[in-house]
N, C-alpha and C. Protein backbone atom coordinates (compact mmCIF):
# COMPACT_ATOMS: atom_id res chain seq x y z
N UNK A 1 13.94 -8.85 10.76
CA UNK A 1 13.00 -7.75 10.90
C UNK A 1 11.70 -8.07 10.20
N UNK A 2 10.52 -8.28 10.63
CA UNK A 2 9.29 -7.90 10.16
C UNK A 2 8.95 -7.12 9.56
N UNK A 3 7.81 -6.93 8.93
CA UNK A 3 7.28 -5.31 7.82
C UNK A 3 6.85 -4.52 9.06
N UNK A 4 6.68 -4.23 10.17
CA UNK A 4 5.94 -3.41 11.38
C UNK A 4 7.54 -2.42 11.67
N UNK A 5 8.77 -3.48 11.29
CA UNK A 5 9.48 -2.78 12.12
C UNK A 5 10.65 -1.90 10.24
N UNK A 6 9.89 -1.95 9.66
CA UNK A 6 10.74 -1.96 8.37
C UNK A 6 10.39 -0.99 7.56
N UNK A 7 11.05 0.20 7.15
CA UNK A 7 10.98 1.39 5.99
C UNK A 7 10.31 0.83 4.91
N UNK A 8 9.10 1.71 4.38
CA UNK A 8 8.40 1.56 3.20
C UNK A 8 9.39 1.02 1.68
N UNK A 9 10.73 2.05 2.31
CA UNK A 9 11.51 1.55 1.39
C UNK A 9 12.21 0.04 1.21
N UNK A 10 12.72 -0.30 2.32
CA UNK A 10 12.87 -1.78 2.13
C UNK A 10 11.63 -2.59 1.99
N UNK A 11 10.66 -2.50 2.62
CA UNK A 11 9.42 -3.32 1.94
C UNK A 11 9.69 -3.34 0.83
N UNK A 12 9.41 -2.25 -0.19
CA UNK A 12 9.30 -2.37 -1.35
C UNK A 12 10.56 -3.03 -2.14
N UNK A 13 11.45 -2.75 -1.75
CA UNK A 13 12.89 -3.72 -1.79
C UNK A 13 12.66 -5.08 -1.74
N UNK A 14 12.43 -6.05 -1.08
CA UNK A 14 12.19 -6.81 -0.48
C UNK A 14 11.14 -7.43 -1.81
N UNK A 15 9.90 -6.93 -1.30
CA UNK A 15 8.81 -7.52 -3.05
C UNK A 15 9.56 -7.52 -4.27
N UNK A 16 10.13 -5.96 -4.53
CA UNK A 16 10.76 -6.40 -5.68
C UNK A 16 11.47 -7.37 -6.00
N UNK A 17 12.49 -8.14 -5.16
CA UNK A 17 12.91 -9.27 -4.80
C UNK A 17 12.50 -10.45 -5.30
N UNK A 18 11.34 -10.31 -4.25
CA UNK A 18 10.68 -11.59 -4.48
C UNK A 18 9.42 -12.00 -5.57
N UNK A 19 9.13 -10.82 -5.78
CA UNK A 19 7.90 -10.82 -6.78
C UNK A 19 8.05 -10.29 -7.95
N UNK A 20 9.19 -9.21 -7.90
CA UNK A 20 9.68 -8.89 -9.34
C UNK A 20 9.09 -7.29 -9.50
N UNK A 21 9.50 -6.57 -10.22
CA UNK A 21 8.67 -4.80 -10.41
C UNK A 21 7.41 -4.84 -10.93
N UNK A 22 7.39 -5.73 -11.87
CA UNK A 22 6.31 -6.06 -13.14
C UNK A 22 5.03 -6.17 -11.37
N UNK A 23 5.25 -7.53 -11.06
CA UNK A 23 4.07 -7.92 -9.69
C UNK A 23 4.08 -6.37 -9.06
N UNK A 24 5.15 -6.28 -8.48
CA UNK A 24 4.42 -5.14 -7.46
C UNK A 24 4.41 -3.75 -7.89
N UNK A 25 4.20 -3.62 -9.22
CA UNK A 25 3.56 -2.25 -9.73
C UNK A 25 1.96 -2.37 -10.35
N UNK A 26 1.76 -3.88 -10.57
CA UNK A 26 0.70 -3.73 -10.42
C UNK A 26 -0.30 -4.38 -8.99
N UNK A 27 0.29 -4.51 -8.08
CA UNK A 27 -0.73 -4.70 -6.88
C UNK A 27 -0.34 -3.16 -6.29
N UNK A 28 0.13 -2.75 -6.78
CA UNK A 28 0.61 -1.31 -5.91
C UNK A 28 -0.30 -0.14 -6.74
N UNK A 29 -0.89 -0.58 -8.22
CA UNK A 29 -0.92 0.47 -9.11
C UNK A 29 -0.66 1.31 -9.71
N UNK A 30 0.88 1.22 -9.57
CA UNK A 30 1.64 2.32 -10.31
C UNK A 30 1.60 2.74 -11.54
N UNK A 31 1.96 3.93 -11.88
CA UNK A 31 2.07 4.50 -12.95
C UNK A 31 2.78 3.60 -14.22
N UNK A 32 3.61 3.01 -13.83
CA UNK A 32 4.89 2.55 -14.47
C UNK A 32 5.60 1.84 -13.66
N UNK A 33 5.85 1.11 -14.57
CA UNK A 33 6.53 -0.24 -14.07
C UNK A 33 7.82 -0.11 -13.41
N UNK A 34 8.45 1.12 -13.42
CA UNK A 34 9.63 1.24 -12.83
C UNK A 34 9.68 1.97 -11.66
N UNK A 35 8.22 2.25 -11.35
CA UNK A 35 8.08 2.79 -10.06
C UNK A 35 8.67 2.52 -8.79
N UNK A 36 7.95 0.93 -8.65
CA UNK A 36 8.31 0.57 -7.41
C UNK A 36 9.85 0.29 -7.39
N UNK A 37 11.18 0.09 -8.39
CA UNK A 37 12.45 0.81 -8.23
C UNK A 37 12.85 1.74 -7.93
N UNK A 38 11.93 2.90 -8.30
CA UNK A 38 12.04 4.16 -7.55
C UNK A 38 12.01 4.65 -5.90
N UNK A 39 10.89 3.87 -5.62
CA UNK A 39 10.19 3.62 -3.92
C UNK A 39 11.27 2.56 -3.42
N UNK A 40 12.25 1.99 -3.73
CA UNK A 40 13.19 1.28 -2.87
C UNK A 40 14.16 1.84 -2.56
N UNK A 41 14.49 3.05 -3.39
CA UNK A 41 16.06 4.02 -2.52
C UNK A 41 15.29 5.08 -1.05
N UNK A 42 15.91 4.79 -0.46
CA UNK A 42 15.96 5.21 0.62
C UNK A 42 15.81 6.92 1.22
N UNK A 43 16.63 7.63 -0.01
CA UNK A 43 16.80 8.99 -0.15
C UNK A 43 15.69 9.16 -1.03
N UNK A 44 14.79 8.41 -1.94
CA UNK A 44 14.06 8.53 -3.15
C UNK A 44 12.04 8.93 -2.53
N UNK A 45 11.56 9.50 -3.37
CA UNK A 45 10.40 9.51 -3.20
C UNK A 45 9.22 8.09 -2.64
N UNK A 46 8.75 8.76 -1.70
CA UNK A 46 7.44 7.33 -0.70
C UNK A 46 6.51 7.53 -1.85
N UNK A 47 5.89 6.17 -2.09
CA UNK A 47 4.43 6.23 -2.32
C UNK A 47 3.50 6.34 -1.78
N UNK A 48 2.38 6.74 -1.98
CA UNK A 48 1.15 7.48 -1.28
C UNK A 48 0.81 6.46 -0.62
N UNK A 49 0.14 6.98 0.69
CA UNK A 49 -0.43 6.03 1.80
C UNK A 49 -1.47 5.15 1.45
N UNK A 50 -1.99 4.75 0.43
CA UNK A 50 -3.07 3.63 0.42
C UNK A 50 -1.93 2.83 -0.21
N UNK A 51 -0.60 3.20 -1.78
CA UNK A 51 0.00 2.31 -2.23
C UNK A 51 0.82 1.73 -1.01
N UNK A 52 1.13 2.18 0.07
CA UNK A 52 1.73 1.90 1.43
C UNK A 52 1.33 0.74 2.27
N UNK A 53 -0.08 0.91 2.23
CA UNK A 53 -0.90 0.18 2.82
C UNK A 53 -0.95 -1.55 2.36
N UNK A 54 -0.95 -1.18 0.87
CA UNK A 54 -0.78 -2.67 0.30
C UNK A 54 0.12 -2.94 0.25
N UNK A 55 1.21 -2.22 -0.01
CA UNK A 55 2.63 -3.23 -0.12
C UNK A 55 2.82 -3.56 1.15
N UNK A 56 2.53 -2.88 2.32
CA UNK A 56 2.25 -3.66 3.58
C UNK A 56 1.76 -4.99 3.76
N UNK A 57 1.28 -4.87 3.19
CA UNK A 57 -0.28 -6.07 3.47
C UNK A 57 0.42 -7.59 2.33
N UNK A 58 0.74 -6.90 0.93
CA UNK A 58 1.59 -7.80 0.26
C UNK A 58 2.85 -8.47 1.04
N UNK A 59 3.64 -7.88 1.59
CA UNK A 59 4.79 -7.82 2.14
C UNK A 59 4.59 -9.20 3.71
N UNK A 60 3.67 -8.58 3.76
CA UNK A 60 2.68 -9.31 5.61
C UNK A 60 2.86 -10.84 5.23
N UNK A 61 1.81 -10.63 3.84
CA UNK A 61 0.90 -12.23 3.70
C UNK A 61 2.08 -12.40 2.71
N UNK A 62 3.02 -12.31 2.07
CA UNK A 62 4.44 -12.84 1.47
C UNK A 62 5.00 -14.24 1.83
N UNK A 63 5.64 -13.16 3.55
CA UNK A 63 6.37 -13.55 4.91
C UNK A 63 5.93 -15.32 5.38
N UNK A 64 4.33 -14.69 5.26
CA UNK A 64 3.41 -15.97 6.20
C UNK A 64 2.95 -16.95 5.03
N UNK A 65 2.90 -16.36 4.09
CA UNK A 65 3.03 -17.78 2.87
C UNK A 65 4.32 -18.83 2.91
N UNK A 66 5.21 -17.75 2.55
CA UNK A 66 6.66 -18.47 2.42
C UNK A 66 7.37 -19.28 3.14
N UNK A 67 6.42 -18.64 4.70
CA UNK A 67 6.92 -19.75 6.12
C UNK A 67 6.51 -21.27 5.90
N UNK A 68 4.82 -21.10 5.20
CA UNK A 68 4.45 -22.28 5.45
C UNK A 68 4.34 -23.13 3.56
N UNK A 69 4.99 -22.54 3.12
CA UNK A 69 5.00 -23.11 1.75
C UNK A 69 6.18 -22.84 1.37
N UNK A 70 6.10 -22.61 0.02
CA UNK A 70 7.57 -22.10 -0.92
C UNK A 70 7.16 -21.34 -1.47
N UNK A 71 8.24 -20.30 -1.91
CA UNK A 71 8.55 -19.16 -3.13
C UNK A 71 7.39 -19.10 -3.93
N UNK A 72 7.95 -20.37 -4.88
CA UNK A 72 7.24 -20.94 -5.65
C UNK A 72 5.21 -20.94 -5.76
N UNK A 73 4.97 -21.59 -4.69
CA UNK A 73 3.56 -21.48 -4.22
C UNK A 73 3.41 -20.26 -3.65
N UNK A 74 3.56 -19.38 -3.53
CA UNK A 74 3.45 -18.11 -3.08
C UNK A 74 3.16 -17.18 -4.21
N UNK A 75 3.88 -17.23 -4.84
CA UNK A 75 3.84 -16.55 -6.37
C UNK A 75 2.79 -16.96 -6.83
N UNK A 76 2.77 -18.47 -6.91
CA UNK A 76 1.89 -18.82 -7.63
C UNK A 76 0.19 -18.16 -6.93
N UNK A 77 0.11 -18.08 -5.42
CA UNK A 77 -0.98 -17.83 -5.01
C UNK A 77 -1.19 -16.35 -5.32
N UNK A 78 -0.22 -15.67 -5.32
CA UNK A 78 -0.50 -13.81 -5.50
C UNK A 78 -1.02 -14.04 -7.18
N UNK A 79 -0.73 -14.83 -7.67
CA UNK A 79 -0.90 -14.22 -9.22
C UNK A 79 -2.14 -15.19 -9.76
N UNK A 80 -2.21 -16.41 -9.37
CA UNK A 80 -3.54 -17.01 -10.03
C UNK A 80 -5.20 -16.94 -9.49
N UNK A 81 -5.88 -16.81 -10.26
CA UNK A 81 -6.91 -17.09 -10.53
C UNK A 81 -7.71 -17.74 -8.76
N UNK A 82 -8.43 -16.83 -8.11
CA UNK A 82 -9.15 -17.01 -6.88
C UNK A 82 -10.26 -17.17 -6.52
N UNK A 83 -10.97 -18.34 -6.08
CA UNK A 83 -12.32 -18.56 -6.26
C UNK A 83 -12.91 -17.17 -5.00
N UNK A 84 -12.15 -17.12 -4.12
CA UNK A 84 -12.84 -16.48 -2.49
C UNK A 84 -13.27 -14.90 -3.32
N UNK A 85 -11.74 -14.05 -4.37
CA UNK A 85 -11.78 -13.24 -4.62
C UNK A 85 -12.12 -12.79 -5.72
N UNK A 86 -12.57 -14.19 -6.38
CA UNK A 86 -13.25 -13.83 -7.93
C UNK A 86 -11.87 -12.92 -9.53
N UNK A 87 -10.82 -12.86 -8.65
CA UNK A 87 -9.63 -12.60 -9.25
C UNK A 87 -8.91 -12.98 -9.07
N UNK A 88 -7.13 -12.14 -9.18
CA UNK A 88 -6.06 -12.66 -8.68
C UNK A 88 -5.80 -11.98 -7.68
N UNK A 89 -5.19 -12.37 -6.74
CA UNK A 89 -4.67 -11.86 -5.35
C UNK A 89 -4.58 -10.68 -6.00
N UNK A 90 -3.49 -10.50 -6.50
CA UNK A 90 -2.76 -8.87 -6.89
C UNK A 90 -3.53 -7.90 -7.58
N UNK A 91 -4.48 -8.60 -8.50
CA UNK A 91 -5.45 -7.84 -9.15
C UNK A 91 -6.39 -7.00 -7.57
N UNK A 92 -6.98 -7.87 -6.73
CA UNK A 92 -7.75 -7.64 -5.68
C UNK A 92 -6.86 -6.34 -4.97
N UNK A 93 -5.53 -7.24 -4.58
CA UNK A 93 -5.15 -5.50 -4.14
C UNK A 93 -4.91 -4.39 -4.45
N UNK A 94 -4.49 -4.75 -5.89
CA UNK A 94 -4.00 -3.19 -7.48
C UNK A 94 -5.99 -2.41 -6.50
N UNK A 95 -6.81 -3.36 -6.53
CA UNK A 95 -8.32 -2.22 -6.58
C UNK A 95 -8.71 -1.72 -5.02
N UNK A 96 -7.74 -2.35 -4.53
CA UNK A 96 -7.80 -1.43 -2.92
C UNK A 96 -8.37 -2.93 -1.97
N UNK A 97 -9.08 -3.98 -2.23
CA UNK A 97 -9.37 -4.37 -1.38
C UNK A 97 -8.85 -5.15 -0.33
N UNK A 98 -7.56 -4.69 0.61
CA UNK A 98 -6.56 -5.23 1.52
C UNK A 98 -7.19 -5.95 2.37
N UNK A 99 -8.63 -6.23 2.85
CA UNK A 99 -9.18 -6.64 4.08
C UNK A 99 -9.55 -7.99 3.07
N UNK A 100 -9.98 -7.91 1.95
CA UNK A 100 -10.49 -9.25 1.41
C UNK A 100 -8.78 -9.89 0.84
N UNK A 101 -8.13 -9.62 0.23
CA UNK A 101 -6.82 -10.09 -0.13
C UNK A 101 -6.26 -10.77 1.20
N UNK A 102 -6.65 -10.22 2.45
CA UNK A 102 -5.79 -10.79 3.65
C UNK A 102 -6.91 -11.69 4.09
N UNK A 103 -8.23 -11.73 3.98
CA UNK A 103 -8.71 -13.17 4.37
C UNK A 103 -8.63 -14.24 3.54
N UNK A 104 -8.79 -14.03 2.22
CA UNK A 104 -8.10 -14.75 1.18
C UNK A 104 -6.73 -16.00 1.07
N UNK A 105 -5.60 -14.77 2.09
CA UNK A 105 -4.59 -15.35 2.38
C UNK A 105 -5.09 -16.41 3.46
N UNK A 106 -5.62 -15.76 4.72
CA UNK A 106 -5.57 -16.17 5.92
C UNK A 106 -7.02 -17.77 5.16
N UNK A 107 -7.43 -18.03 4.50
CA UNK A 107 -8.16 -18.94 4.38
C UNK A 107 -6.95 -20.08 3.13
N UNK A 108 -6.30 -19.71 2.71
CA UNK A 108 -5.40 -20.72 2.41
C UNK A 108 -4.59 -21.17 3.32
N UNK A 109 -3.94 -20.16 3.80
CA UNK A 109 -3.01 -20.97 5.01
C UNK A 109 -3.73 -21.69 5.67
N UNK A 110 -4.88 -21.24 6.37
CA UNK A 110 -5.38 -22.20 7.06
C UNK A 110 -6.44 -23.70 6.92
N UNK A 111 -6.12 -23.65 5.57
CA UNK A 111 -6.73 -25.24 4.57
C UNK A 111 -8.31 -25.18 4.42
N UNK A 112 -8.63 -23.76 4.31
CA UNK A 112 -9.91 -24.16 3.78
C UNK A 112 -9.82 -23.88 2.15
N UNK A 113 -8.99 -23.69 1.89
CA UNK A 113 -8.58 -23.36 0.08
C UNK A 113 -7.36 -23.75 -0.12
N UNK A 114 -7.14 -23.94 -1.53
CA UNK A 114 -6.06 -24.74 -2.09
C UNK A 114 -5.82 -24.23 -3.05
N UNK A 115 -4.47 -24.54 -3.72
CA UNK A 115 -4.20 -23.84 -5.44
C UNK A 115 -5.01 -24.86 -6.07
């Protein structure tokens, strides 16, 4: 299953996973770090539609990292230091900007940037 076809709640399942609560409470902006545990039960409270939007968007460019790299380099790209975005991936999306975080992505995958 893809994120198009997948409950906000397993998204967020899924990141936590792979990125850990600590990562996706702060690209999500949560209150608290135990939030996005909260947003993975199913019966449990959604987060608001912009935090929606990014864990979308996190979740998207995850998928399409991981295809063409590893875990490893993936992580490493959400969390370090970005010349395109002047931050870190996650920092860029914690401040809303999903359209620059996803060209960001889409310019590593496609080799005009490197770790």
């Amino acid at each position: 299953m893809d994120g198009a076809t997948l409950s906000i709640h397993d998204i967020t399942r899924q990141l936590n996973q792979w990125l850990g609560n600590s990562l996706v409470a702060v690209l999500s902006s949560a209150k608290d770090v135990r939030e996005p545990s909260e947003w993975e039960n199913s019966d449990g409270a959604e987060p608001p539609s912009d935090v929606q939007e990014r864990l979308r968007s996190a979740h998207s460019v995850w998928g399409r990292m991981v295809h063409k790299t590893s875990d490893d380099e993936a992580r490493l790209w959400f969390t370090g230091s970005n010349k395109l975005l002047s931050t870190a991936p996650v920092v860029a999306l914690r401040d809303g900007r999903v359209k620059d975080f996803e060209e960001a992505a889409d310019a590593f995958l496609g080799g005009a940037w490197s770790l």
